[in-house]
C-alpha atoms as a PDB file:
ATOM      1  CA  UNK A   1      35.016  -8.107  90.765  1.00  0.00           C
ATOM      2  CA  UNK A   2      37.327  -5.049  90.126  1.00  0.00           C
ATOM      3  CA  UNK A   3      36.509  -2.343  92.288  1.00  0.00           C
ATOM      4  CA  UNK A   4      39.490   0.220  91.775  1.00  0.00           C
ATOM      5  CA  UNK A   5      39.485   2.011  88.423  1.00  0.00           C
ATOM      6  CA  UNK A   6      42.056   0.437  85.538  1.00  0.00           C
ATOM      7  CA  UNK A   7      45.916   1.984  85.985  1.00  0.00           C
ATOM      8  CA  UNK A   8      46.824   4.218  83.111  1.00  0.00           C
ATOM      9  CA  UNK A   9      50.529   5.039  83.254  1.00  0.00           C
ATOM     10  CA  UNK A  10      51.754   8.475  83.787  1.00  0.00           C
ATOM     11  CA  UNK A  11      52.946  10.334  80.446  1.00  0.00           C
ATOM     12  CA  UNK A  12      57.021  11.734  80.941  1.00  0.00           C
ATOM     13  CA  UNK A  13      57.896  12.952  77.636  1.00  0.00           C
ATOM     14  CA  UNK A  14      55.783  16.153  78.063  1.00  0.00           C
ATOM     15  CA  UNK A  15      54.147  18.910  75.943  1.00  0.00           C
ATOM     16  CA  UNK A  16      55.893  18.784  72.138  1.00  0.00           C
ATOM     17  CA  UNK A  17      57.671  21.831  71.572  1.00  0.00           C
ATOM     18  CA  UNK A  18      57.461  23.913  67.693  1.00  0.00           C
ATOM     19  CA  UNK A  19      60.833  23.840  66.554  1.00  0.00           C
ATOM     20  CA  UNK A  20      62.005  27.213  64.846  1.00  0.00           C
ATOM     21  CA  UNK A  21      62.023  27.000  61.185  1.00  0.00           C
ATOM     22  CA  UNK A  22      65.357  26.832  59.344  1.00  0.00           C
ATOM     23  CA  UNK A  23      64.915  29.723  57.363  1.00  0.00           C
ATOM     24  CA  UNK A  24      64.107  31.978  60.369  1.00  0.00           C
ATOM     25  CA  UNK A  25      67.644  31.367  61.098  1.00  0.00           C
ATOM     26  CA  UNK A  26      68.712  32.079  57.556  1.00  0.00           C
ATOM     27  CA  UNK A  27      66.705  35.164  57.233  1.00  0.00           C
ATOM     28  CA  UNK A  28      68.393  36.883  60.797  1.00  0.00           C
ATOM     29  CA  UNK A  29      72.006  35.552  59.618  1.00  0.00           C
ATOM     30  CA  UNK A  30      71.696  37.172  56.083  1.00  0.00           C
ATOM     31  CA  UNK A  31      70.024  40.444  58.089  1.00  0.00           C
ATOM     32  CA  UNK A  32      73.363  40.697  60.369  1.00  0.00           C
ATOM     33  CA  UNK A  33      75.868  40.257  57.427  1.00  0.00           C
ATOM     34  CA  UNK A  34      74.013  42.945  55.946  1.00  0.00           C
ATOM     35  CA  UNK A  35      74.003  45.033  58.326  1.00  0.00           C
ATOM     36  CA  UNK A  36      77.821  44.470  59.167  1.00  0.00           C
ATOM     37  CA  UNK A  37      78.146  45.279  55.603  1.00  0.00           C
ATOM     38  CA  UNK A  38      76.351  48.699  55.197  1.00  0.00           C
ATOM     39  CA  UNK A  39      78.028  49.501  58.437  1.00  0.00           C
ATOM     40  CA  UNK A  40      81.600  48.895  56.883  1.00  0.00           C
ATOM     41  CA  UNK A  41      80.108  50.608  53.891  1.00  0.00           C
ATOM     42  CA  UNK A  42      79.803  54.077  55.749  1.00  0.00           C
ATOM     43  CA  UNK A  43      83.423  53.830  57.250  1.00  0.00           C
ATOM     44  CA  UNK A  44      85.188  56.750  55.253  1.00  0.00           C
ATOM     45  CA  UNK A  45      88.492  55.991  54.096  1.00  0.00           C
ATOM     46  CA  UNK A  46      91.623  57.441  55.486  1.00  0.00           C
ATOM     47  CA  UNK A  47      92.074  59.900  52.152  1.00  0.00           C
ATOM     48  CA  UNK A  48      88.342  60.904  52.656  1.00  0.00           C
ATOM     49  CA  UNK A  49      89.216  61.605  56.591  1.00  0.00           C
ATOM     50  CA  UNK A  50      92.371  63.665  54.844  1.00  0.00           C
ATOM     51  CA  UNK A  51      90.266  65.257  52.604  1.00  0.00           C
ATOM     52  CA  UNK A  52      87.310  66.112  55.158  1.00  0.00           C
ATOM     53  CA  UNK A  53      90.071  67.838  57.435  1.00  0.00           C
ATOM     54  CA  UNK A  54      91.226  69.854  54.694  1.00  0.00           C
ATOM     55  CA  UNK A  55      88.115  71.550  54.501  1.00  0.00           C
ATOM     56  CA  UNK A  56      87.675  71.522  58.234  1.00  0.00           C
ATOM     57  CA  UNK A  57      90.796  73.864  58.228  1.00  0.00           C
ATOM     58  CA  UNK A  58      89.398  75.975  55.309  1.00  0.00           C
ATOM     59  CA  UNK A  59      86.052  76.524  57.373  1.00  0.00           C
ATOM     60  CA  UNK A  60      88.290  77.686  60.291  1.00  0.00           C
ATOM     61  CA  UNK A  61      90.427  79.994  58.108  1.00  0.00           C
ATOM     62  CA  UNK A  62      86.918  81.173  57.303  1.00  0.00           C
ATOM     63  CA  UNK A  63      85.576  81.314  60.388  1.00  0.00           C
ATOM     64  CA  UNK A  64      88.260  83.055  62.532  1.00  0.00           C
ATOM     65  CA  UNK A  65      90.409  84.444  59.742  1.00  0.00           C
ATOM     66  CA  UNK A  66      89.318  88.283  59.913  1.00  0.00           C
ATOM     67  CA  UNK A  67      89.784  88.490  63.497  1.00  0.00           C
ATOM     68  CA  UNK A  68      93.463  86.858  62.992  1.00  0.00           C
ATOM     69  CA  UNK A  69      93.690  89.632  60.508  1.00  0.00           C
ATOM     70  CA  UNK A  70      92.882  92.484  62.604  1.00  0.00           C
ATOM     71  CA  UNK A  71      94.848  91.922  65.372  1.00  0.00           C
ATOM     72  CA  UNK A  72      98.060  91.229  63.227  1.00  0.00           C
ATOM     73  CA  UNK A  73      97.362  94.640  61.848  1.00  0.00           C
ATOM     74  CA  UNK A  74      96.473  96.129  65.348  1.00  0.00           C
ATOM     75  CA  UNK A  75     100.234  95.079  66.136  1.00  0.00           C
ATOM     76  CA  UNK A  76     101.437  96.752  63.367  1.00  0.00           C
ATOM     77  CA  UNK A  77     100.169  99.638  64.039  1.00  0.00           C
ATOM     78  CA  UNK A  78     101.002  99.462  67.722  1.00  0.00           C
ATOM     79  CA  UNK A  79     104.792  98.785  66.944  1.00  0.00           C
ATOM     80  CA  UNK A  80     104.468 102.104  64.522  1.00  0.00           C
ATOM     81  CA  UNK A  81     103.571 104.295  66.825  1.00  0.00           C
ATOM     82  CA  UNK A  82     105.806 102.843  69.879  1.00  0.00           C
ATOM     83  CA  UNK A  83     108.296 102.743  67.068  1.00  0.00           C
ATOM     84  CA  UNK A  84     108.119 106.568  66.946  1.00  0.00           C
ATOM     85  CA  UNK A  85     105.475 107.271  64.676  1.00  0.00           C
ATOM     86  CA  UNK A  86     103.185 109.330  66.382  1.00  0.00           C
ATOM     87  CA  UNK A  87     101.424 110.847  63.749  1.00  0.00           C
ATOM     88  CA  UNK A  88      99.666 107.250  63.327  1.00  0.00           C
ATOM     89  CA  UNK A  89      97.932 107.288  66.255  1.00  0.00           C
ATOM     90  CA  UNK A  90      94.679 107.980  65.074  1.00  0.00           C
ATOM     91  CA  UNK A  91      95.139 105.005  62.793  1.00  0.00           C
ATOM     92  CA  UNK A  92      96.038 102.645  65.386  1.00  0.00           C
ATOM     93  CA  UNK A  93      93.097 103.399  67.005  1.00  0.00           C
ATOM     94  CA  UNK A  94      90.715 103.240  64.511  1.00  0.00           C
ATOM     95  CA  UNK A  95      92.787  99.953  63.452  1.00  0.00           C
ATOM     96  CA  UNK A  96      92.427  98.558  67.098  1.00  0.00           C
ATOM     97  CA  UNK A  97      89.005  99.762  67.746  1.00  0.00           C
ATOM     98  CA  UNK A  98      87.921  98.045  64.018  1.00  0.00           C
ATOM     99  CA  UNK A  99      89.836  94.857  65.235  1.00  0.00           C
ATOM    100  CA  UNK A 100      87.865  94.754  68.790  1.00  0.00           C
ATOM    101  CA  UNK A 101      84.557  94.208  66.989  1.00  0.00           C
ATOM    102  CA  UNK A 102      86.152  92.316  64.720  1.00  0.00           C
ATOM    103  CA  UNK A 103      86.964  89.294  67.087  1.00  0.00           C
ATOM    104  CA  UNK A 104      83.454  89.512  68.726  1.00  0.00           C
ATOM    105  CA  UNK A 105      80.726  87.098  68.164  1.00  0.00           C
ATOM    106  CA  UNK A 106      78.299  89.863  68.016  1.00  0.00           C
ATOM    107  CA  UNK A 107      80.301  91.708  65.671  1.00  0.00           C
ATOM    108  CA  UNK A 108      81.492  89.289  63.194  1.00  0.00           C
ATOM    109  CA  UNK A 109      78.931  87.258  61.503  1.00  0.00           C
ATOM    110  CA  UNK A 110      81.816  84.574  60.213  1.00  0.00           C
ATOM    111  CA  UNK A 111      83.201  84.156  63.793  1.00  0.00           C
ATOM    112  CA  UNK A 112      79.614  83.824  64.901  1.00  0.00           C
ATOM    113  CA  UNK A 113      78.605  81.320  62.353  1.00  0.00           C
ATOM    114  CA  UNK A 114      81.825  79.718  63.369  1.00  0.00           C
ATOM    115  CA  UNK A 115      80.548  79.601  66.984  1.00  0.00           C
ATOM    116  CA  UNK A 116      77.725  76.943  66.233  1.00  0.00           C
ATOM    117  CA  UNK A 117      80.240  75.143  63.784  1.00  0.00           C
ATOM    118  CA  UNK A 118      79.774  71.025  63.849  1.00  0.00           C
ATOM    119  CA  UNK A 119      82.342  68.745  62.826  1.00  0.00           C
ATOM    120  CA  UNK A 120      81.469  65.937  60.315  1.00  0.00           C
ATOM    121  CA  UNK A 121      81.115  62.475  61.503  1.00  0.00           C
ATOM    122  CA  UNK A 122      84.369  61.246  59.877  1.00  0.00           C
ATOM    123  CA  UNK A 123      86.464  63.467  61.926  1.00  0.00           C
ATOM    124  CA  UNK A 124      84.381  63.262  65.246  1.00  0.00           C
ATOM    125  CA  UNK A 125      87.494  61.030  67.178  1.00  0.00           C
ATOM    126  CA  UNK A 126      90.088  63.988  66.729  1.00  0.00           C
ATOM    127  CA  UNK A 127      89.023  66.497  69.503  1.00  0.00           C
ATOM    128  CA  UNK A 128      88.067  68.993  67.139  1.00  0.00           C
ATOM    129  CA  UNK A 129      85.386  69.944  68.839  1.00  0.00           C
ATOM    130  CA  UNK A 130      87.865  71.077  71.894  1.00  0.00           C
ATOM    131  CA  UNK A 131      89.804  73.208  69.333  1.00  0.00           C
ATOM    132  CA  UNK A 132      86.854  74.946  68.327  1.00  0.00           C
ATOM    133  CA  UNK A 133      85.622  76.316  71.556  1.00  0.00           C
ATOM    134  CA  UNK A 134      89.622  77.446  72.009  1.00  0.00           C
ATOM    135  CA  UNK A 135      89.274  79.101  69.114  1.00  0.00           C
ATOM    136  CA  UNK A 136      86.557  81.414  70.085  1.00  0.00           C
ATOM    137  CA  UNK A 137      88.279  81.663  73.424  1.00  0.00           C
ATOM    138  CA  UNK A 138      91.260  83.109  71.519  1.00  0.00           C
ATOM    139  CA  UNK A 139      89.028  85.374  69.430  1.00  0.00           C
ATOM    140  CA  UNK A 140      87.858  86.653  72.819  1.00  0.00           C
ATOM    141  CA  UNK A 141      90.755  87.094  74.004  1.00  0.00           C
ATOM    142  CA  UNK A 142      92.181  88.504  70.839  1.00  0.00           C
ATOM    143  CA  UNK A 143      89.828  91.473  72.063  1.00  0.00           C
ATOM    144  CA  UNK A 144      91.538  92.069  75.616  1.00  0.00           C
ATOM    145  CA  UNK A 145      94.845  92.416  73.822  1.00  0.00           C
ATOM    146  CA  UNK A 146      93.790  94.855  71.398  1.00  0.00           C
ATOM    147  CA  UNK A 147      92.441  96.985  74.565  1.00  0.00           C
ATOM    148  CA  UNK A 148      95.471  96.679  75.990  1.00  0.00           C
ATOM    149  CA  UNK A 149      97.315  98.099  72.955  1.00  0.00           C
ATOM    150  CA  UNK A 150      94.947 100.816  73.160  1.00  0.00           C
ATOM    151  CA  UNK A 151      95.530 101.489  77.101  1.00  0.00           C
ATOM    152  CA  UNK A 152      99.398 102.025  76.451  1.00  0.00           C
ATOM    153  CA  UNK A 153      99.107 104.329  73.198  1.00  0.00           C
ATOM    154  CA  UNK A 154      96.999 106.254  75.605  1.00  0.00           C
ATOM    155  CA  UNK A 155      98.873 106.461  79.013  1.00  0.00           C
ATOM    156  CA  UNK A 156      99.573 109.942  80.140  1.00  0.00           C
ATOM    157  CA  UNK A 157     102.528 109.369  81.449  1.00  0.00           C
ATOM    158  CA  UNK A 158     105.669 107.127  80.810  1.00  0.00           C
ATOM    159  CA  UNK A 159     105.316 105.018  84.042  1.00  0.00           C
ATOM    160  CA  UNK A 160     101.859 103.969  82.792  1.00  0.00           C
ATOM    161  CA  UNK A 161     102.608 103.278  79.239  1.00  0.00           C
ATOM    162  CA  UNK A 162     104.884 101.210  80.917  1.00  0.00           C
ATOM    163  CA  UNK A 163     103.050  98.998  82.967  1.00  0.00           C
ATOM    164  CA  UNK A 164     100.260  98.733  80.236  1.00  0.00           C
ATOM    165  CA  UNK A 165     103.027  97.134  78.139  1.00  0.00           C
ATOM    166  CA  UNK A 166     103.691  94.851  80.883  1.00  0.00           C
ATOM    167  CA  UNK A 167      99.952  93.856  80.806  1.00  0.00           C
ATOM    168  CA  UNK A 168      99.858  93.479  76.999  1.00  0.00           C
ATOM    169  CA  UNK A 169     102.640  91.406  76.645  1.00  0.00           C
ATOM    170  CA  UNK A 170     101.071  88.974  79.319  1.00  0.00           C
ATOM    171  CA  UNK A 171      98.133  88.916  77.010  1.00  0.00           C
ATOM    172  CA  UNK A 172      99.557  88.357  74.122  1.00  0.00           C
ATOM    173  CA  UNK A 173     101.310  85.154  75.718  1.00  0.00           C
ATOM    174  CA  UNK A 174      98.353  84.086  76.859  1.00  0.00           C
ATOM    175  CA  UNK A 175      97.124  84.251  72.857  1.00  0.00           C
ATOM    176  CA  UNK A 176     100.270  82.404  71.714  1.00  0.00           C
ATOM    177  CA  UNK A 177      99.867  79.635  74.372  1.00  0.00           C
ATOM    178  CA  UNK A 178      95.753  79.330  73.006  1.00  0.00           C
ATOM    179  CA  UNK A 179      97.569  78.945  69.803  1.00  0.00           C
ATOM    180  CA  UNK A 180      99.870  76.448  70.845  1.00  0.00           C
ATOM    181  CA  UNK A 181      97.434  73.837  72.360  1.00  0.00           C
ATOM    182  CA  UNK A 182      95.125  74.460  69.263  1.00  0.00           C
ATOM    183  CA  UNK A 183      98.002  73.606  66.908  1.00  0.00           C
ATOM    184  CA  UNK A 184      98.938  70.483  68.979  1.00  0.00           C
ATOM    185  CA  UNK A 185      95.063  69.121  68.388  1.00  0.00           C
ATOM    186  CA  UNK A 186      95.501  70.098  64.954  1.00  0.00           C
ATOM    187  CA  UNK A 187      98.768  68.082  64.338  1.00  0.00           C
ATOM    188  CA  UNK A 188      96.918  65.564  65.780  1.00  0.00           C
ATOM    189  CA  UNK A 189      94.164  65.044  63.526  1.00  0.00           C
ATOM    190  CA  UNK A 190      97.045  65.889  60.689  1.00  0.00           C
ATOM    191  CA  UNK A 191      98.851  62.892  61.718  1.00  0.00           C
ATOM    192  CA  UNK A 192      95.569  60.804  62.589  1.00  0.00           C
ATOM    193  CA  UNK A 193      94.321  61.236  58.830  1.00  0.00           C
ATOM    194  CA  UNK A 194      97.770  62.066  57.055  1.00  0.00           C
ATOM    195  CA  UNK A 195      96.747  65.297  56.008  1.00  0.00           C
ATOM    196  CA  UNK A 196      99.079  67.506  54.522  1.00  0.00           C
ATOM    197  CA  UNK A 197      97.033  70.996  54.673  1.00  0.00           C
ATOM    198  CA  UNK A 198      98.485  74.020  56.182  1.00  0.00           C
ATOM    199  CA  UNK A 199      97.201  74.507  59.672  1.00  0.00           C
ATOM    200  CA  UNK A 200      94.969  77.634  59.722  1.00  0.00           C
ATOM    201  CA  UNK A 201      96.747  80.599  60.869  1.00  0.00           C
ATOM    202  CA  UNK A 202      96.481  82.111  64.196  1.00  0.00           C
ATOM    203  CA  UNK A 203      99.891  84.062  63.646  1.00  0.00           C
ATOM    204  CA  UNK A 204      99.959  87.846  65.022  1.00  0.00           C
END
């Protein structure tokens, strides 16, 4: 008589497993050539990056262009009166005092406008951004230089017109070497895109 129950072998193959349908595979490979291809799709071509800085440089002409303005006419009228033309004084200062508020934030709605200025996408690599802040930098400092054209039209003596010279023309290099490391971003992005626009002038 058997007493022990019957031996069933032990299964080893385990559980089945769902295999993923073919066309799920399909279906994801079409999704990432499409998306590769809209992606490629948005890359703007180098004449569109050209063209896209050429209006970035119009904006800034724009932007900072009436303070440029005003202090290239502030020296004018500085040089005048140094120059021996006294009876412009009151011009220069009406000149310097128009330019002061001119290359404020506050004072010029452009500039200020200018201030909260974002580049397009296209031209986001080219450290435009960087220029931009210098530029209100050298709008700012545009101010100080006028002041100091003011201070030496005004010194009472010739010892103090002097040394108020001195001052402006360390401001004034100060300006030119703003302009300098703005112009070498500029170039930059010139040569990046293979513009050929002017850069925007920060001549005074």
């Amino acid at each position: 008589m058997q007493t022990e129950p019957p031996f069933v072998p032990l299964r080893h193959r385990g559980w089945a497993t769902k295999r993923t349908p073919w066309w799920v595979f399909a279906v994801l490979a079409v999704l990432v050539v499409g998306g590769v291809l809209v992606s490629l799709s948005r890359t703007p071509s180098q004449s569109q990056r050209a063209s896209d800085l050429n209006g970035y440089f119009s904006d800034v002409n724009g932007g900072v262009g009436s303070c440029v303005a005003s202090v290239a006419q502030s020296v004018t009228a500085y040089n005048a009166v140094l120059g021996g033309a006294a009876a412009h004084l009151k011009t220069a200062e009406a000149i310097e005092a128009y330019g002061e508020g001119n290359c404020s934030v506050a004072g010029n709605q452009p500039l200020s406008d200018f201030a909260n200025y974002q580049v397009t996408e296209s031209l986001a690599s080219l450290n435009l951004d960087a220029a931009d802040n210098d530029i209100i930098t050298w709008a700012f400092d545009g101010i100080q230089y006028q002041t100091d054209m003011d201070t030496a039209l005004h010194a009472a003596t010739p010892a103090a017109r002097a040394a108020a010279e001195v001052v402006a023309a360390r401001d004034l290099k100060t300006l030119n070497a703003e302009k300098a490391t703005i112009d070498a971003i500029w170039n930059s992005a010139k040569k990046s895109t293979g513009s050929t626009a002017a850069l925007p002038n920060l001549n005074v």
